[in-house]
PDB file of N, CA and C in Angstrom:
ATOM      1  N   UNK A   1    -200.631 -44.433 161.894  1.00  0.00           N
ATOM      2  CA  UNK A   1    -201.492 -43.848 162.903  1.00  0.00           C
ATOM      3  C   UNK A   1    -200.983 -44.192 164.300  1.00  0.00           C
ATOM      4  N   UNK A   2    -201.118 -43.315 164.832  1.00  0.00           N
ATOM      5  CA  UNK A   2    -200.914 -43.402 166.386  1.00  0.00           C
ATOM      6  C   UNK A   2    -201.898 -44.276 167.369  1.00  0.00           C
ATOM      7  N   UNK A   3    -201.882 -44.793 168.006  1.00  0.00           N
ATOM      8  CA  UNK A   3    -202.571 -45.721 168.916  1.00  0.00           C
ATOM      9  C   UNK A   3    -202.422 -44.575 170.034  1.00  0.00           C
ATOM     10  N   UNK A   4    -203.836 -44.558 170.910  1.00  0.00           N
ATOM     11  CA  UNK A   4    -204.032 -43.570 172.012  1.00  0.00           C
ATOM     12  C   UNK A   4    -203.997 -44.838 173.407  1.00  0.00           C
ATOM     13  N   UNK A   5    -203.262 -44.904 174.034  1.00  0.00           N
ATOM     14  CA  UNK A   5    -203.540 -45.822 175.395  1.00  0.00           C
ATOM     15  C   UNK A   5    -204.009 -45.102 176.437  1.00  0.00           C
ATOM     16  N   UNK A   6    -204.877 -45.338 177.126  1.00  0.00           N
ATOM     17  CA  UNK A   6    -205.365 -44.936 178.335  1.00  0.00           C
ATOM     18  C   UNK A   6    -204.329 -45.890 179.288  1.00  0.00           C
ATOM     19  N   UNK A   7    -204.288 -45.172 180.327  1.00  0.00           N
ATOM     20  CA  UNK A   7    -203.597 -45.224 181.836  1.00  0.00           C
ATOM     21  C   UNK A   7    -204.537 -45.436 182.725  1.00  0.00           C
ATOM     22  N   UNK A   8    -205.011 -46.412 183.300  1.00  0.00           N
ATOM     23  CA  UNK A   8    -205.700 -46.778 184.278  1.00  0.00           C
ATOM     24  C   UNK A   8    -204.533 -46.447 185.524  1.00  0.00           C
ATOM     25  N   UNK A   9    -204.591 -45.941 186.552  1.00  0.00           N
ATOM     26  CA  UNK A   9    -203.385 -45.099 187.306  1.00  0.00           C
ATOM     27  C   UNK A   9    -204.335 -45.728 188.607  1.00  0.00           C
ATOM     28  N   UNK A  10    -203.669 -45.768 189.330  1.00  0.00           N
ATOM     29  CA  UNK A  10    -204.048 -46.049 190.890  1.00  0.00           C
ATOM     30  C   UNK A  10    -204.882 -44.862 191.556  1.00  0.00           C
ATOM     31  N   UNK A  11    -204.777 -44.039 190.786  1.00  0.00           N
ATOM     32  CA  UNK A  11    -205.674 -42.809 191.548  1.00  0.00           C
ATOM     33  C   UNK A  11    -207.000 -42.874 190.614  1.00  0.00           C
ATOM     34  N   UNK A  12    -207.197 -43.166 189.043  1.00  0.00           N
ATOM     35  CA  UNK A  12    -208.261 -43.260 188.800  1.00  0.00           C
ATOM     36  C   UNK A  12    -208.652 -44.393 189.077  1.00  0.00           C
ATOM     37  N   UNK A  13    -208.419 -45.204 189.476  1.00  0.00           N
ATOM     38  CA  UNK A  13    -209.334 -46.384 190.231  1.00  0.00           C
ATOM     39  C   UNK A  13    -209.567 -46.173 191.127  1.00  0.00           C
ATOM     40  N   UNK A  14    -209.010 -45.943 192.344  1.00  0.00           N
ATOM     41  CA  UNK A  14    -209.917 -45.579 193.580  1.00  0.00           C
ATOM     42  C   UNK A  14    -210.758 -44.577 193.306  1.00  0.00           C
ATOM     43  N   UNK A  15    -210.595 -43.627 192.739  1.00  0.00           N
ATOM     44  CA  UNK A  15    -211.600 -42.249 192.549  1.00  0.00           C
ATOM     45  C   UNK A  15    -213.063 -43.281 192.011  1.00  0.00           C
ATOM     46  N   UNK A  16    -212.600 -44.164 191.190  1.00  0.00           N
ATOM     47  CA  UNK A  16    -213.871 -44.521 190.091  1.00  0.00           C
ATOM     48  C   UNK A  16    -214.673 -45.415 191.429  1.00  0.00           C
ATOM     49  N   UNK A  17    -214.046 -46.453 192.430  1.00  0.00           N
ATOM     50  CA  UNK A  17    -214.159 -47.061 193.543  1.00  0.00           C
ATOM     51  C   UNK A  17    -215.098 -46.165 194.148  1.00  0.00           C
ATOM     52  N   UNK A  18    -214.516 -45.009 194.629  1.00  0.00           N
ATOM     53  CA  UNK A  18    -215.342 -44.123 195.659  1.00  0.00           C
ATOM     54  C   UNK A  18    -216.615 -43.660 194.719  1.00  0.00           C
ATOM     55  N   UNK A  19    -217.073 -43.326 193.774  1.00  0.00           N
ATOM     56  CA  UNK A  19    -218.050 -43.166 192.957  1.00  0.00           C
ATOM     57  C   UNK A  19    -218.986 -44.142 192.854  1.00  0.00           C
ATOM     58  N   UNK A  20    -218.421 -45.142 193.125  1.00  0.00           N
ATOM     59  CA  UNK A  20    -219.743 -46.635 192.724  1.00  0.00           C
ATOM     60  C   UNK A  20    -219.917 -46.535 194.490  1.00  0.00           C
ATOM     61  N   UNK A  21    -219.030 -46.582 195.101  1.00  0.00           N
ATOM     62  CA  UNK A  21    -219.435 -46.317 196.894  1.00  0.00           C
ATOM     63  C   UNK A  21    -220.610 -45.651 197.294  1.00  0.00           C
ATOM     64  N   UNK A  22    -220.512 -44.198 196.775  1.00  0.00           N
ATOM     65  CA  UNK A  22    -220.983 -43.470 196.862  1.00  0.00           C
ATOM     66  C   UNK A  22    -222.286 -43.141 196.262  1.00  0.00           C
ATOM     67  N   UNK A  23    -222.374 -43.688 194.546  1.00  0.00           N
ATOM     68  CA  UNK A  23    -223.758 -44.039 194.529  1.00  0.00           C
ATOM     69  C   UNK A  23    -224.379 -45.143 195.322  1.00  0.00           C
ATOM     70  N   UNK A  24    -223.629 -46.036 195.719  1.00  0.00           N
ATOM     71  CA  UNK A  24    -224.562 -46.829 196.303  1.00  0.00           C
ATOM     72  C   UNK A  24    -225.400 -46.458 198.016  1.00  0.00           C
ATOM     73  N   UNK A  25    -224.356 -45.334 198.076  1.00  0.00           N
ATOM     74  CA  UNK A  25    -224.620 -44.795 199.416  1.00  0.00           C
ATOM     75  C   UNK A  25    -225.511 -43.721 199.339  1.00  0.00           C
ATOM     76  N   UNK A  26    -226.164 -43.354 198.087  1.00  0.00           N
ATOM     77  CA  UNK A  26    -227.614 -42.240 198.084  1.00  0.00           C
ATOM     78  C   UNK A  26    -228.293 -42.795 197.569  1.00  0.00           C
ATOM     79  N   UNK A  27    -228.497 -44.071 196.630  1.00  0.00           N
ATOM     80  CA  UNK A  27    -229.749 -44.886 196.423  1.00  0.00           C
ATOM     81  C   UNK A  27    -229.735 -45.978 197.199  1.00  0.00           C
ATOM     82  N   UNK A  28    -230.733 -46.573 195.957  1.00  0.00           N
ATOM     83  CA  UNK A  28    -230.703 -47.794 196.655  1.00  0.00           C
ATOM     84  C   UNK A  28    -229.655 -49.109 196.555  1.00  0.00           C
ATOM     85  N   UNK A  29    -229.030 -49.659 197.348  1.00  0.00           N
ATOM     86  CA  UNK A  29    -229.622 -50.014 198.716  1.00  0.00           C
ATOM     87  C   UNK A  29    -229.182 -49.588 199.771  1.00  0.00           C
ATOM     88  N   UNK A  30    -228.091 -48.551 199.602  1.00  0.00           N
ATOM     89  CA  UNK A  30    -227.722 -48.093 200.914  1.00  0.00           C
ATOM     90  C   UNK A  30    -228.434 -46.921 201.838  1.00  0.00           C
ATOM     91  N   UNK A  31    -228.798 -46.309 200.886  1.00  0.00           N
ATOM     92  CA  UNK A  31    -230.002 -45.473 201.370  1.00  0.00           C
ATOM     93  C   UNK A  31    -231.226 -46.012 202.089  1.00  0.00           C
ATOM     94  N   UNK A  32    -231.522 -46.816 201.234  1.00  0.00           N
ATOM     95  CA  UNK A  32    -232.582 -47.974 202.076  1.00  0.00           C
ATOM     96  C   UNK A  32    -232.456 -48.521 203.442  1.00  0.00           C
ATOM     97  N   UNK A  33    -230.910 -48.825 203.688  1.00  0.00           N
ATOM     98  CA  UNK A  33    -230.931 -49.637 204.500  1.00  0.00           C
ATOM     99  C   UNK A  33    -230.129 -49.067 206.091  1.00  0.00           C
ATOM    100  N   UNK A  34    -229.297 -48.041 205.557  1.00  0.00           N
ATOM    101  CA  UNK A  34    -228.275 -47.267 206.198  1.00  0.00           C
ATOM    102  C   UNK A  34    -229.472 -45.821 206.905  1.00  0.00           C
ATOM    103  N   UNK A  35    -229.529 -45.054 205.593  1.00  0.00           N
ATOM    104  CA  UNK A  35    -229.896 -43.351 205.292  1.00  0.00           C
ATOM    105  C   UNK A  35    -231.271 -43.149 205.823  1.00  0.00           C
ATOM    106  N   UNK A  36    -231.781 -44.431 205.685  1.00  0.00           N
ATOM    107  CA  UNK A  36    -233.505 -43.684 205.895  1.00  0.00           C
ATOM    108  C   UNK A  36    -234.353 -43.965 207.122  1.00  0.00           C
ATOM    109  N   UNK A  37    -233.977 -43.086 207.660  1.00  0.00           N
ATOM    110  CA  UNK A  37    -234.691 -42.797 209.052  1.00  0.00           C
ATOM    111  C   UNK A  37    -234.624 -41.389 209.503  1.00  0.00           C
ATOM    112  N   UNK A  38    -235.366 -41.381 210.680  1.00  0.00           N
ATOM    113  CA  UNK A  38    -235.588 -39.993 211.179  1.00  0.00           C
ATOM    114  C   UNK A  38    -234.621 -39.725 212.495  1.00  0.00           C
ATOM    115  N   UNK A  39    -234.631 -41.051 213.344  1.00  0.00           N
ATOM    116  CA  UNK A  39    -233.943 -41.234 214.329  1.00  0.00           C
ATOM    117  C   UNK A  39    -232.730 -41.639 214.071  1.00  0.00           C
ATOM    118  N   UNK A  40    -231.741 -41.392 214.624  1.00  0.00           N
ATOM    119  CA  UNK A  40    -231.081 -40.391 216.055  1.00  0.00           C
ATOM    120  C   UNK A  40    -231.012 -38.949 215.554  1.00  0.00           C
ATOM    121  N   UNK A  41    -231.432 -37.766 215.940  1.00  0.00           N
ATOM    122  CA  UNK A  41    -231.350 -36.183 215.234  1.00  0.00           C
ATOM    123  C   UNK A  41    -229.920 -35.750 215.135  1.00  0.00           C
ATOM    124  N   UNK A  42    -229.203 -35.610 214.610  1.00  0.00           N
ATOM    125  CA  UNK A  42    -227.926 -34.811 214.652  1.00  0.00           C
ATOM    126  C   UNK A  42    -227.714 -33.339 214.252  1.00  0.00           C
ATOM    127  N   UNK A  43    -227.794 -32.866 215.908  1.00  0.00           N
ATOM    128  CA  UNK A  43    -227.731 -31.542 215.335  1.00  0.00           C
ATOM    129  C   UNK A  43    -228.847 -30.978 214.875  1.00  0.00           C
ATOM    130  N   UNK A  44    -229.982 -31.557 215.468  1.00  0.00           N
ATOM    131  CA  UNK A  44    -231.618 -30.714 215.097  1.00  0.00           C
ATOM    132  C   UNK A  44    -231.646 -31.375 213.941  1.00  0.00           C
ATOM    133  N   UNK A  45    -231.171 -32.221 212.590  1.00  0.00           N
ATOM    134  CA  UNK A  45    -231.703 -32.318 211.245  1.00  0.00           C
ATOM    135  C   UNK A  45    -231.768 -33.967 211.327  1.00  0.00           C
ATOM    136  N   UNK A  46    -232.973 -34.277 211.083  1.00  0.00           N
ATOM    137  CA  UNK A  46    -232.594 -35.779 211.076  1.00  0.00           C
ATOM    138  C   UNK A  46    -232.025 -36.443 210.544  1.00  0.00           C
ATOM    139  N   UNK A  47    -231.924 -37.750 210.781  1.00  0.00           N
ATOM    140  CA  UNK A  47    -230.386 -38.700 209.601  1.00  0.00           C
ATOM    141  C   UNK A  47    -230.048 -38.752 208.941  1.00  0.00           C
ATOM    142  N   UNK A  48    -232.057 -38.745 208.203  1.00  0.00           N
ATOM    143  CA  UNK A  48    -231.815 -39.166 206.978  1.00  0.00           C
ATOM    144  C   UNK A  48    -230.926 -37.903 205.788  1.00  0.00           C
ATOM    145  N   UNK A  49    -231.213 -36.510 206.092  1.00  0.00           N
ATOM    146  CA  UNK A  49    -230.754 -35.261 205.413  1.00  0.00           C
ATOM    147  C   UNK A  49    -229.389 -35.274 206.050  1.00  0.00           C
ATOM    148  N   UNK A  50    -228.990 -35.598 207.120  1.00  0.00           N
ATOM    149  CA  UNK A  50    -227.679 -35.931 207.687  1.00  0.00           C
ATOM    150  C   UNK A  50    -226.497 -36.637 206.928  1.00  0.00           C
ATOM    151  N   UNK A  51    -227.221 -38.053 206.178  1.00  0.00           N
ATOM    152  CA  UNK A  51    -226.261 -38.863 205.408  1.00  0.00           C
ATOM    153  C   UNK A  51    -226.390 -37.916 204.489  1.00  0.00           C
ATOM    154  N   UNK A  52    -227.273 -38.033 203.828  1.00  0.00           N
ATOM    155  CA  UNK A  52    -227.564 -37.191 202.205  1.00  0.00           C
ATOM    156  C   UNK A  52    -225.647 -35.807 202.746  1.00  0.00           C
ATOM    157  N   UNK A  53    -225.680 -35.012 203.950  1.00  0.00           N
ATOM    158  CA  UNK A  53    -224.977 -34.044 203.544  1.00  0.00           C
ATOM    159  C   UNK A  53    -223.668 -34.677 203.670  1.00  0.00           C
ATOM    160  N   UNK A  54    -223.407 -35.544 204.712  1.00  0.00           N
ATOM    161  CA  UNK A  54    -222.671 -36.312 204.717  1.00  0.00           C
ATOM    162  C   UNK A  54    -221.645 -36.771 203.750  1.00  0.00           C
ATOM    163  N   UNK A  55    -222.419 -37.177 202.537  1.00  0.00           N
ATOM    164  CA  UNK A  55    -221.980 -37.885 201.584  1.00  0.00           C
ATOM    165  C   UNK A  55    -221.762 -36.940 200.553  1.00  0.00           C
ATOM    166  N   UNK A  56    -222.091 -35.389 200.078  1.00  0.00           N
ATOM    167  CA  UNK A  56    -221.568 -34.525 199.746  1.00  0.00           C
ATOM    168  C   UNK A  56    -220.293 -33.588 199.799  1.00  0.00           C
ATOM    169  N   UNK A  57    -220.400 -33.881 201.445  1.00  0.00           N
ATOM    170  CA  UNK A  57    -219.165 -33.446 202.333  1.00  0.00           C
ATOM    171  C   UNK A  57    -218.019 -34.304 201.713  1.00  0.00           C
ATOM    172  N   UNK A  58    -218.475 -35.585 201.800  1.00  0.00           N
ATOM    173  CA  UNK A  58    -217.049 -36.561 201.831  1.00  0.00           C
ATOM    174  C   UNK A  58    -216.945 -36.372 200.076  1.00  0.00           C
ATOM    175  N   UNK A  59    -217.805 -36.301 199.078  1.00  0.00           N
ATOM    176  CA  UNK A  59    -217.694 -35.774 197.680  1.00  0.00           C
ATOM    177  C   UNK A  59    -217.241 -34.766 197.093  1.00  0.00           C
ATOM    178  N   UNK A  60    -216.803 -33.814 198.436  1.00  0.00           N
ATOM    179  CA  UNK A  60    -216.301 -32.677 198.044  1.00  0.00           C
ATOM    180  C   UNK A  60    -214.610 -32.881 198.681  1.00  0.00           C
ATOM    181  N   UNK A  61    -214.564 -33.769 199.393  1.00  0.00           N
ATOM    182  CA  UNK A  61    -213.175 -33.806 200.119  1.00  0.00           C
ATOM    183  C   UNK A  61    -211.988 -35.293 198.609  1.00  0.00           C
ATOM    184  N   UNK A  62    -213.515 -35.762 198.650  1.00  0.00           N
ATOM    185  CA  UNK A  62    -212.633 -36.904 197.312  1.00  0.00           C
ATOM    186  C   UNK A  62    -212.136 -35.866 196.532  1.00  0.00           C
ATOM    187  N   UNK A  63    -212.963 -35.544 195.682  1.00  0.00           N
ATOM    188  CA  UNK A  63    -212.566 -34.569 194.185  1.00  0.00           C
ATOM    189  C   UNK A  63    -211.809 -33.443 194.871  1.00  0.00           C
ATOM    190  N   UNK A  64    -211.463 -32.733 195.976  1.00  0.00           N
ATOM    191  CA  UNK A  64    -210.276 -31.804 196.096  1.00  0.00           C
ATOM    192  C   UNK A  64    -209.119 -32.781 196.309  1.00  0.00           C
ATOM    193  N   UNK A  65    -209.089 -34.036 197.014  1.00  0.00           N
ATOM    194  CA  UNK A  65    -207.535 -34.628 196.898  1.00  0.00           C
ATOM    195  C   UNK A  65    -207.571 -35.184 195.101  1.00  0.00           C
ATOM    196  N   UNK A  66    -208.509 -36.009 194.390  1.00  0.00           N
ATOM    197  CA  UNK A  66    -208.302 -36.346 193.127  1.00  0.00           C
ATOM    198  C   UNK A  66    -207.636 -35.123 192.660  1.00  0.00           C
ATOM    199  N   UNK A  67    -207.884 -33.795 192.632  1.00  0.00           N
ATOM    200  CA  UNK A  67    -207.206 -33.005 192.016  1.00  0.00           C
ATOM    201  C   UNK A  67    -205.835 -32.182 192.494  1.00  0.00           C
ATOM    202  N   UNK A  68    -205.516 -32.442 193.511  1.00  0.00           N
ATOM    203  CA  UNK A  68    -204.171 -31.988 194.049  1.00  0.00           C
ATOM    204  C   UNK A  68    -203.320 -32.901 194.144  1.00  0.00           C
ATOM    205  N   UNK A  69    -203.575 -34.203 193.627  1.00  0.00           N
ATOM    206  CA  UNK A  69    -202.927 -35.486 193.670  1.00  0.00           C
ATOM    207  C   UNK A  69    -202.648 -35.720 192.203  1.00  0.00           C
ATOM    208  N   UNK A  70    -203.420 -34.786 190.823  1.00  0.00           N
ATOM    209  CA  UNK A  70    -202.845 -35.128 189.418  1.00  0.00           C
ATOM    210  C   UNK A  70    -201.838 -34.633 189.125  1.00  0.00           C
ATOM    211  N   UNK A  71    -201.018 -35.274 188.131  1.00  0.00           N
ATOM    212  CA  UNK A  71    -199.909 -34.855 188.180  1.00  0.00           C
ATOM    213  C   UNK A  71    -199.348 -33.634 187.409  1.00  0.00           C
ATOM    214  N   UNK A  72    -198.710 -32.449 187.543  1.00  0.00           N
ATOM    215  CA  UNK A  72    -198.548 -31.707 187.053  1.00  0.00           C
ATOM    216  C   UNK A  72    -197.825 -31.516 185.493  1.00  0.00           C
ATOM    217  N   UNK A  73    -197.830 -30.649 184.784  1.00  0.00           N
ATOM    218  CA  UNK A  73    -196.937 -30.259 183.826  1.00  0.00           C
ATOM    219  C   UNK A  73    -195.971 -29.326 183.904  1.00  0.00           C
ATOM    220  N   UNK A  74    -194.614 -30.078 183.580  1.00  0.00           N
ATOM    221  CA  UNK A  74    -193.415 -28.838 184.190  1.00  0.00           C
ATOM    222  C   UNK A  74    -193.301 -27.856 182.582  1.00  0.00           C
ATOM    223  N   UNK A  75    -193.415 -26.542 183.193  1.00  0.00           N
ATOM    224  CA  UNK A  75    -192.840 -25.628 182.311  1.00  0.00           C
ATOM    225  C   UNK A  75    -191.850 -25.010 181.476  1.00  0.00           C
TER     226      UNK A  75
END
């Protein structure tokens, strides 16, 4: 039988890094302590919906480099 090894790779660790970041940055405690307020308005929407998009934004910019950064298969 074949033995399957996983590759822990420098890119899935930071990716997995930015994920525990990042939950911690829409619950609790960073939400708590950072996210939740009304004050300063940015842009008419207050902070707190500010981080929340914030942190989508930057969730959408991780997972497009995680995926232009895997490595290809040559044909």
């Amino acid at each position: 039988m074949a033995q399957h090894r996983r590759s822990f790779s420098f890119r899935n660790l930071s990716f997995a890094a930015y994920v525990v970041v990042c939950l911690v940055g829409l619950v609790w405690p960073g939400y708590a302590w950072w996210g939740a307020r009304f004050e300063p308005v940015v842009l008419g929407i207050p902070f707190s919906l500010t981080w929340v998009i914030g942190w989508v934004a930057l969730t959408f910019l991780a997972l497009l480099a995680y995926d232009l950064t895997r490595p290809r298969e040559r044909e």
